[in-house]
Protein backbone atom coordinates (compact mmCIF):
# COMPACT_ATOMS: atom_id res chain seq x y z
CA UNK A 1 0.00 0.00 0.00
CA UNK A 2 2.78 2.12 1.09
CA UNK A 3 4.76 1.67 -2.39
CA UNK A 4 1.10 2.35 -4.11
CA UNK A 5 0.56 5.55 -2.41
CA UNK A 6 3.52 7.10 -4.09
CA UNK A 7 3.70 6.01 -7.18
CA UNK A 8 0.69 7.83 -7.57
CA UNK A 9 2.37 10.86 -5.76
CA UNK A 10 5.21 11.07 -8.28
CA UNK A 11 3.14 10.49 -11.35
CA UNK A 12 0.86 13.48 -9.70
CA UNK A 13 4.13 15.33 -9.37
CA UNK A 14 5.56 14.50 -12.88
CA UNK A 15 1.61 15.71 -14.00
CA UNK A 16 2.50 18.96 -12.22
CA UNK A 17 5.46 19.57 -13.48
CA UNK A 18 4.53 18.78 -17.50
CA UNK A 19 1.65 20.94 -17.27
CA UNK A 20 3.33 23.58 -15.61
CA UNK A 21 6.66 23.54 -17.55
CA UNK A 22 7.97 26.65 -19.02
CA UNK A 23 8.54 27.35 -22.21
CA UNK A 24 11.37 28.43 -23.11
CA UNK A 25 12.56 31.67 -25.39
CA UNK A 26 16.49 31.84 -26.17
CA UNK A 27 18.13 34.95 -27.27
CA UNK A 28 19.93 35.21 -30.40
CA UNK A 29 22.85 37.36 -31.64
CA UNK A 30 21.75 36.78 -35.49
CA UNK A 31 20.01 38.95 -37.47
CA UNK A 32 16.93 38.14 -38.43
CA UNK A 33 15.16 39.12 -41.58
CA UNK A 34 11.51 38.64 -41.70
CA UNK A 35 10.53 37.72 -45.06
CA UNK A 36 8.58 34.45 -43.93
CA UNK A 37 11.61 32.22 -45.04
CA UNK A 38 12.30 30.26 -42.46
CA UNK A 39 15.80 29.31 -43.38
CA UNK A 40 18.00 31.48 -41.53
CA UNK A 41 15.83 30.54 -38.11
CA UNK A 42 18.05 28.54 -35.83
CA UNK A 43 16.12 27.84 -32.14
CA UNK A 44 13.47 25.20 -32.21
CA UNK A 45 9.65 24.99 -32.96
CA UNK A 46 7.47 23.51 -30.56
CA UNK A 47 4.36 21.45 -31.77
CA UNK A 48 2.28 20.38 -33.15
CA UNK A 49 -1.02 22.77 -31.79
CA UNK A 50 -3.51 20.37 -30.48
CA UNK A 51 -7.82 21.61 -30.25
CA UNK A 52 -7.69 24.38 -27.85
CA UNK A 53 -10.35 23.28 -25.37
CA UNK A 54 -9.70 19.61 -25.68
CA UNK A 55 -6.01 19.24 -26.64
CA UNK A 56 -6.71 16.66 -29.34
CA UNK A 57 -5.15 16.31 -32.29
CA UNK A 58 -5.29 18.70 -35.24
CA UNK A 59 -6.11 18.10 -38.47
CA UNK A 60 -3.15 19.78 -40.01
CA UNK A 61 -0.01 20.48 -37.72
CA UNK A 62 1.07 23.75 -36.71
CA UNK A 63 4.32 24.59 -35.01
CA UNK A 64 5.99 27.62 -33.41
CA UNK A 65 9.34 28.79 -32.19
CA UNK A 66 10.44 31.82 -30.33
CA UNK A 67 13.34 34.23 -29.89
CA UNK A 68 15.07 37.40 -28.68
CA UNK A 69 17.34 39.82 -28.44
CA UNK A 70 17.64 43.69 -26.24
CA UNK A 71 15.37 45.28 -29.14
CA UNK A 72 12.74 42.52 -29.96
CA UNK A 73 10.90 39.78 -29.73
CA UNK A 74 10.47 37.04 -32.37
CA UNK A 75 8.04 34.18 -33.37
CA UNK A 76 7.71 31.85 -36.50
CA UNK A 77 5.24 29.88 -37.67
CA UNK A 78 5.22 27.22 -39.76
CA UNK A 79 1.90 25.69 -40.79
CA UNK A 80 0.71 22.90 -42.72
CA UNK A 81 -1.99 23.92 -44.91
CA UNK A 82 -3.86 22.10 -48.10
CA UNK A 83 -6.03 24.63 -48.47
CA UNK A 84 -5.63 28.56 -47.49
CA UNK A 85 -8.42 30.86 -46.99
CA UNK A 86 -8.02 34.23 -47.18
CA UNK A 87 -6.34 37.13 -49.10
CA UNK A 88 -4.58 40.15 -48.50
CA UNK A 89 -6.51 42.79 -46.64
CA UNK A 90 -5.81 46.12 -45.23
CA UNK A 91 -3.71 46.37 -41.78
CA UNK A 92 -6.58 45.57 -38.56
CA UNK A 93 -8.84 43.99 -40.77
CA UNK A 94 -10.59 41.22 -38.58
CA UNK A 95 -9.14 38.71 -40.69
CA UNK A 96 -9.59 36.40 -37.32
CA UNK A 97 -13.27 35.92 -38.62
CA UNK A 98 -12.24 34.61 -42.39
CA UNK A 99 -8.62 34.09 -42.74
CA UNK A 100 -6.40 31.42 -41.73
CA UNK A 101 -3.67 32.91 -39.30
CA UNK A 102 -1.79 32.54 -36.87
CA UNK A 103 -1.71 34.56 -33.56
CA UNK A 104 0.47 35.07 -30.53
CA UNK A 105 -1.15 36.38 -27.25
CA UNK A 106 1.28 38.34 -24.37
CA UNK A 107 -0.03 38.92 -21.02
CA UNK A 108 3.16 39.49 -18.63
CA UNK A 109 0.96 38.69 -15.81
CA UNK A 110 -1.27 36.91 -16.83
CA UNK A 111 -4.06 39.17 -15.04
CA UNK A 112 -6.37 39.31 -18.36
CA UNK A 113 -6.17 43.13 -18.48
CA UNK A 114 -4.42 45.21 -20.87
CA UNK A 115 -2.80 42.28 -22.58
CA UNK A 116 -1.81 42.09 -26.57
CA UNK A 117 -3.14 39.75 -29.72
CA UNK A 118 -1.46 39.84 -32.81
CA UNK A 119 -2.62 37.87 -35.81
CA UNK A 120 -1.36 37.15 -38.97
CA UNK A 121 -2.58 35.47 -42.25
CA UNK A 122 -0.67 34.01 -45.18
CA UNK A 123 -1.13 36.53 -47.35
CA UNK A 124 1.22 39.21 -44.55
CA UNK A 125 -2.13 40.69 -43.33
CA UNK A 126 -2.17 41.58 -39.69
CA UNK A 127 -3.79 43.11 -36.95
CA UNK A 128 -3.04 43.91 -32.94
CA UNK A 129 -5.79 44.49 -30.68
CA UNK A 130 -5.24 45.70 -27.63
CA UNK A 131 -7.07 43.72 -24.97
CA UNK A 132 -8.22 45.99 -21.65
CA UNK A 133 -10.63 43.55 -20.06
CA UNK A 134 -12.24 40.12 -20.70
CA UNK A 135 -14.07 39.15 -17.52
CA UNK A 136 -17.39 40.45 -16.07
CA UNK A 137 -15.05 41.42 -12.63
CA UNK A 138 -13.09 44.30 -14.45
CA UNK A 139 -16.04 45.55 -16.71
CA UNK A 140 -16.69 42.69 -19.38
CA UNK A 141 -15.11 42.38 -23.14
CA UNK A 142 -13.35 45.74 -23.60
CA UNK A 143 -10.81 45.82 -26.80
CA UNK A 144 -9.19 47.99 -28.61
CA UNK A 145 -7.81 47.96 -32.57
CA UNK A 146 -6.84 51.54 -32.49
CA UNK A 147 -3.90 50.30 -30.57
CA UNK A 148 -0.65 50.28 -32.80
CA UNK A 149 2.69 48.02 -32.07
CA UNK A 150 5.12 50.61 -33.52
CA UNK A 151 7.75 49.36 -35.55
CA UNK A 152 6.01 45.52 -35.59
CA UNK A 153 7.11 43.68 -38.91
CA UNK A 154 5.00 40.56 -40.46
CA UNK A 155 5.63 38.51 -43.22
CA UNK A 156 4.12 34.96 -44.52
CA UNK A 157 5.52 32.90 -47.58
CA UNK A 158 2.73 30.66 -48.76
CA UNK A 159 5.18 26.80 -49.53
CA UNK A 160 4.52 23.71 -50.70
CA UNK A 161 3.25 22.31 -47.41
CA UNK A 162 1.22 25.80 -46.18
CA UNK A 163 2.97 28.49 -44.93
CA UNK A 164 5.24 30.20 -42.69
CA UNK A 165 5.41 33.26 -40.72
CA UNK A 166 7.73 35.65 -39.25
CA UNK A 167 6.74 38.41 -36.45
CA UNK A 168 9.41 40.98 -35.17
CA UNK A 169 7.88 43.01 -32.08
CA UNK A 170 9.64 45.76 -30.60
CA UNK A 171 9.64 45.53 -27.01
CA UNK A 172 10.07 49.59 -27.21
CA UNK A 173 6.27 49.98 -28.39
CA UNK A 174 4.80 47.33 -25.63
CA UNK A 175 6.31 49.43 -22.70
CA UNK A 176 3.99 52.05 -22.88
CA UNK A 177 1.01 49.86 -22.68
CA UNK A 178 -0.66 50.82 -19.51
CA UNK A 179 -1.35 48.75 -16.55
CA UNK A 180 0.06 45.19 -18.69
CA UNK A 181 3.29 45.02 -16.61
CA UNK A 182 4.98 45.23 -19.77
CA UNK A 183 8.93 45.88 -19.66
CA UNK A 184 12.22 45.46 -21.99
CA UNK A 185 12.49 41.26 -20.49
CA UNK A 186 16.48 40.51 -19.55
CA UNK A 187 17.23 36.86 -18.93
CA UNK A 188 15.01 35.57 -16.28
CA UNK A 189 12.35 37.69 -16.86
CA UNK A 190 8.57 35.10 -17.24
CA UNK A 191 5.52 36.34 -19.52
CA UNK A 192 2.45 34.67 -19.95
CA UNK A 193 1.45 34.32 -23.55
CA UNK A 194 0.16 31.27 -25.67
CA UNK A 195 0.11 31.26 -29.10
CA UNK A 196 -2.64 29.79 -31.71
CA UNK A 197 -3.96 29.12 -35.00
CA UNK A 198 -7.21 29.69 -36.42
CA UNK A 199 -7.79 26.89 -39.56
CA UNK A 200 -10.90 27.60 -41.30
CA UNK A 201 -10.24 25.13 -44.64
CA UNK A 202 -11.74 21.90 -44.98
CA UNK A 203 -13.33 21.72 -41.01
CA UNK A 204 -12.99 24.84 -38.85
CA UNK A 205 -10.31 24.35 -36.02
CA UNK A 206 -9.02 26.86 -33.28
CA UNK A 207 -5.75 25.24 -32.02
CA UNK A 208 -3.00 26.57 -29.49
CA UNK A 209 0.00 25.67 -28.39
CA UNK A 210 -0.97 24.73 -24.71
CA UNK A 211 -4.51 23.78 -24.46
CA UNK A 212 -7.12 24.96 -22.07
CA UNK A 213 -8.89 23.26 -19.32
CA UNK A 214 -11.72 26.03 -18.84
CA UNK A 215 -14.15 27.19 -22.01
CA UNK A 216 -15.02 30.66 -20.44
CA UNK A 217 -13.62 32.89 -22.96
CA UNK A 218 -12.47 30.58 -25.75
CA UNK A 219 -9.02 31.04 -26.98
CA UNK A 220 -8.80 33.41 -24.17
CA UNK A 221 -7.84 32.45 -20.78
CA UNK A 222 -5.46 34.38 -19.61
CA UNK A 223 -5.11 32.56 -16.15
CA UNK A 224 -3.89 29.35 -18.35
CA UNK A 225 -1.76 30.79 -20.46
CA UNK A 226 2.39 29.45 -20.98
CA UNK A 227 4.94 30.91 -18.78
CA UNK A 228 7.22 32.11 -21.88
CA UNK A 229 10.88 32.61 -19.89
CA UNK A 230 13.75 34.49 -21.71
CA UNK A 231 17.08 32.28 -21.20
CA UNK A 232 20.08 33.56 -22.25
């Protein structure tokens, strides 16, 4: 009984610990150009997305890898897609509601006020939305498009397999965001964020990188989001 009892207190602890694992962000030296070719990228994707509320397996895999440096944050995409829909659209479009895209989310505390979306299609339409408050507690669903990521550079190349995606934010134009606990990150420094993908070809799928348990706000639950860490 005694040898029972914890077993199934170190597979509970090894459950803790996968769930709760953080993921991490290196920083790079190289320059990066974002032009959606993925060949000069050199940290690792993580993948494939799974369902969002059910973590099961998507249709078509999806996979996503991050990076750094003092000036910026970067993510790429790279997406396996047999059939895109969308088109190039004007900048804040809410391509979100027709396009497929993908989409990072950045919440530094994870508080679900005054956090960031970004999305992305694979034509290199984008929008950011500014996120003030999501929950009944702090007022209900309160957004913002108006809200501009200064300097922010996107750029999809549609392949063979899909397509792929580059993102360069500036962490110079998050700063001012008020009340989001945003800050220049050093090494060390732990974000919330998750990031997702929005497949609307042959069956509709909303997928993410780390699945959710609750179905309160759909892709957005801020209080389940990764812990992103920047490592040297």
């Amino acid at each position: 009984m005694r040898i029972l009892k914890i077993t199934v207190l170190l597979c509970l602890m090894c459950s803790i610990t996968t769930y709760s694992q953080n993921t991490l962000i290196p920083k790079t030296t190289q320059k990066l150009t974002i032009d959606g070719n993925l060949s000069d990228w050199k940290t690792p994707f993580l993948g494939p997305f799974v369902i969002h509320d059910s973590g099961k397996k998507a249709t078509q895999n999806t996979y996503v890898s991050f990076s750094w440096n003092e000036e910026n944050l970067y993510v790429a995409y790279r997406v396996a897609d047999s059939k895109i829909v969308g088109k190039a659209q004007q900048k804040d479009s809410e391509i979100f509601s027709t396009d497929d895209l993908v989409e990072i989310f950045i919440d530094p505390d994870g508080d679900g006020q005054n956090y960031l979306e970004i999305g992305v299609n694979a034509y290199s339409s984008y929008y950011h939305l500014l996120l003030k408050c999501i929950s009944p507690l702090c007022g209900g669903w309160n957004t913002s498009m108006a809200f501009d990521v200064l300097g922010i550079e996107a750029k999809s190349q549609i392949t063979a397999e899909g397509f792929n995606t580059e993102v360069k934010i500036p962490f110079s134009s998050l700063n001012p965001i008020k009340n989001g606990n945003f800050a220049t990150p050093k090494a060390g420094t732990k974000w919330k964020g998750n990031a997702f993908r929005i497949d609307y070809g042959n069956t509709t799928e909303f997928l993410a990188l780390q699945s959710y348990k609750s179905f309160r706000f759909g892709f957005h639950q801020p209080e389940e989001f990764a812990v992103f860490e920047f490592v040297e």
